[in-house]
N, C-alpha and C. Protein backbone atom coordinates (compact mmCIF):
# COMPACT_ATOMS: atom_id res chain seq x y z
N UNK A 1 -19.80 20.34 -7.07
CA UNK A 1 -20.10 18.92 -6.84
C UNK A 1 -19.02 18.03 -7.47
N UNK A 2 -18.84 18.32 -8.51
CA UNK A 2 -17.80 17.07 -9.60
C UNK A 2 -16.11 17.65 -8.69
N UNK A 3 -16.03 19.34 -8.23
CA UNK A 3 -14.81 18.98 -7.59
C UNK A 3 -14.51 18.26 -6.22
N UNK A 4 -15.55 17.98 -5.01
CA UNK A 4 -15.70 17.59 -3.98
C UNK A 4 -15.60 15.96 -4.24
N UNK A 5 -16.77 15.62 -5.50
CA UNK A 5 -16.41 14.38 -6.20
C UNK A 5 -14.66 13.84 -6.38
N UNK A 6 -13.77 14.59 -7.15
CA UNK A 6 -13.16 14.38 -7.62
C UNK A 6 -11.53 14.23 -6.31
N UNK A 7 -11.83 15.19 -5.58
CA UNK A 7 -11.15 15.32 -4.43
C UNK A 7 -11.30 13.94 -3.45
N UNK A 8 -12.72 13.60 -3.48
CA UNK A 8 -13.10 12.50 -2.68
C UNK A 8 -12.19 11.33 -3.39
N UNK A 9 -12.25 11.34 -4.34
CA UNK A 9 -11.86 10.17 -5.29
C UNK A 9 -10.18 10.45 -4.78
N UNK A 10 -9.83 11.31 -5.08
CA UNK A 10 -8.15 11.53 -5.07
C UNK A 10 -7.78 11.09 -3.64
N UNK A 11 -8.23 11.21 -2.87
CA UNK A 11 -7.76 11.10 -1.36
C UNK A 11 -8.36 9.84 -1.21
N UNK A 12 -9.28 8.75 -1.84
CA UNK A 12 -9.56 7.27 -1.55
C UNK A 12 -8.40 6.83 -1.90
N UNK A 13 -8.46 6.91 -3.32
CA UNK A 13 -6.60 6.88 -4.49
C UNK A 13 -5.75 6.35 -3.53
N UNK A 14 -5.41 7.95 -2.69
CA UNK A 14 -3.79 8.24 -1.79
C UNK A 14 -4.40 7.30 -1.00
N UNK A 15 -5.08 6.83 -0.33
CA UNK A 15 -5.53 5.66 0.70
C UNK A 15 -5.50 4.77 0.32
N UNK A 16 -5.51 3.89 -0.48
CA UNK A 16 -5.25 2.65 -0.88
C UNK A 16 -4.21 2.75 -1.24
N UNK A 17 -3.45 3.53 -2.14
CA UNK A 17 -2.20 3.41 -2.03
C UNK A 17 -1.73 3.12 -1.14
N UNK A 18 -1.36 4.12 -0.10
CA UNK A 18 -0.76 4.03 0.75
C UNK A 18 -1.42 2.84 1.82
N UNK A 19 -2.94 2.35 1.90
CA UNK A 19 -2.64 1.18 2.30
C UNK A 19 -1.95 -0.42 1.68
N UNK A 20 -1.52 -0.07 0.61
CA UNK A 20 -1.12 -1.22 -0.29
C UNK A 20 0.24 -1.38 -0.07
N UNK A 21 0.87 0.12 -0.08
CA UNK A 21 2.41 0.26 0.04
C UNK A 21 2.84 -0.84 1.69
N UNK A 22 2.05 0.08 2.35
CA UNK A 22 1.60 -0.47 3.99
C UNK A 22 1.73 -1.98 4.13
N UNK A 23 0.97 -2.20 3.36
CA UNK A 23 0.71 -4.20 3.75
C UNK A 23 1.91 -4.81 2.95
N UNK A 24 2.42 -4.07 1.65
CA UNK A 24 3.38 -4.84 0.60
C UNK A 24 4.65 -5.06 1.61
N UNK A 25 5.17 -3.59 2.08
CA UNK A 25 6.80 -3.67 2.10
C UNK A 25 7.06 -4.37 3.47
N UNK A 26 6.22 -4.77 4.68
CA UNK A 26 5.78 -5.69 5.47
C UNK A 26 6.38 -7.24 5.49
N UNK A 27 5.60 -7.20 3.79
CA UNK A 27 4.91 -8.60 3.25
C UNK A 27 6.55 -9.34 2.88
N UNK A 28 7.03 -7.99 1.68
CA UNK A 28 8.19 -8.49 1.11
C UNK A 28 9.63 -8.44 1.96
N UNK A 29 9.37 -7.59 3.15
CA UNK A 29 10.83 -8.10 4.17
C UNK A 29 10.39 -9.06 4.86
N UNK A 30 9.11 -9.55 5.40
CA UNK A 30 9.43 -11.08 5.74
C UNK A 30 9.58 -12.22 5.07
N UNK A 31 9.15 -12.25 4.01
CA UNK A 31 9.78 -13.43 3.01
C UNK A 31 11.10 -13.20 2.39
N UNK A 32 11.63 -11.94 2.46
CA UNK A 32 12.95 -11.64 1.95
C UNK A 32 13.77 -12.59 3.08
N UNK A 33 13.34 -12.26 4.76
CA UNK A 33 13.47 -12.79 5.53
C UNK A 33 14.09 -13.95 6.02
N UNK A 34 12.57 -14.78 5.30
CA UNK A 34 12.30 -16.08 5.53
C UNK A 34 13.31 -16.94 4.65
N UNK A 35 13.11 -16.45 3.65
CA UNK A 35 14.48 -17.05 2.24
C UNK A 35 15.31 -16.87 2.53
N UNK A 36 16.13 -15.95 3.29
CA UNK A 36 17.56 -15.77 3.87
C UNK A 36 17.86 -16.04 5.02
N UNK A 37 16.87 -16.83 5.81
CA UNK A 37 16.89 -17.65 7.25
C UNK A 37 17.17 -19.15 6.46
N UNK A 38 16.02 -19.28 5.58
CA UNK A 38 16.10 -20.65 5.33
C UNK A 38 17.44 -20.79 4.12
N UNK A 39 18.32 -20.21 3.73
CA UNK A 39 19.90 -20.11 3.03
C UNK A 39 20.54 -20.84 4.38
């Protein structure tokens, strides 16, 4: 039980990570973007 637990937990983890990474590097080349349009 606590390893199925713990596995569950690890692979939510890698999922938010990787949805965070997902939405960030998105986020930060269009305002990198936007600041070097508006230069």
């Amino acid at each position: 039980m606590a390893a199925t637990g713990t596995a569950a937990a690890a692979a939510t983890g890698r999922l938010l990570l990787l949805l965070l990474v997902g939405l960030t590097a998105p986020a930060l080349a269009l305002a990198g973007y936007i600041e070097w349009v508006n230069l």
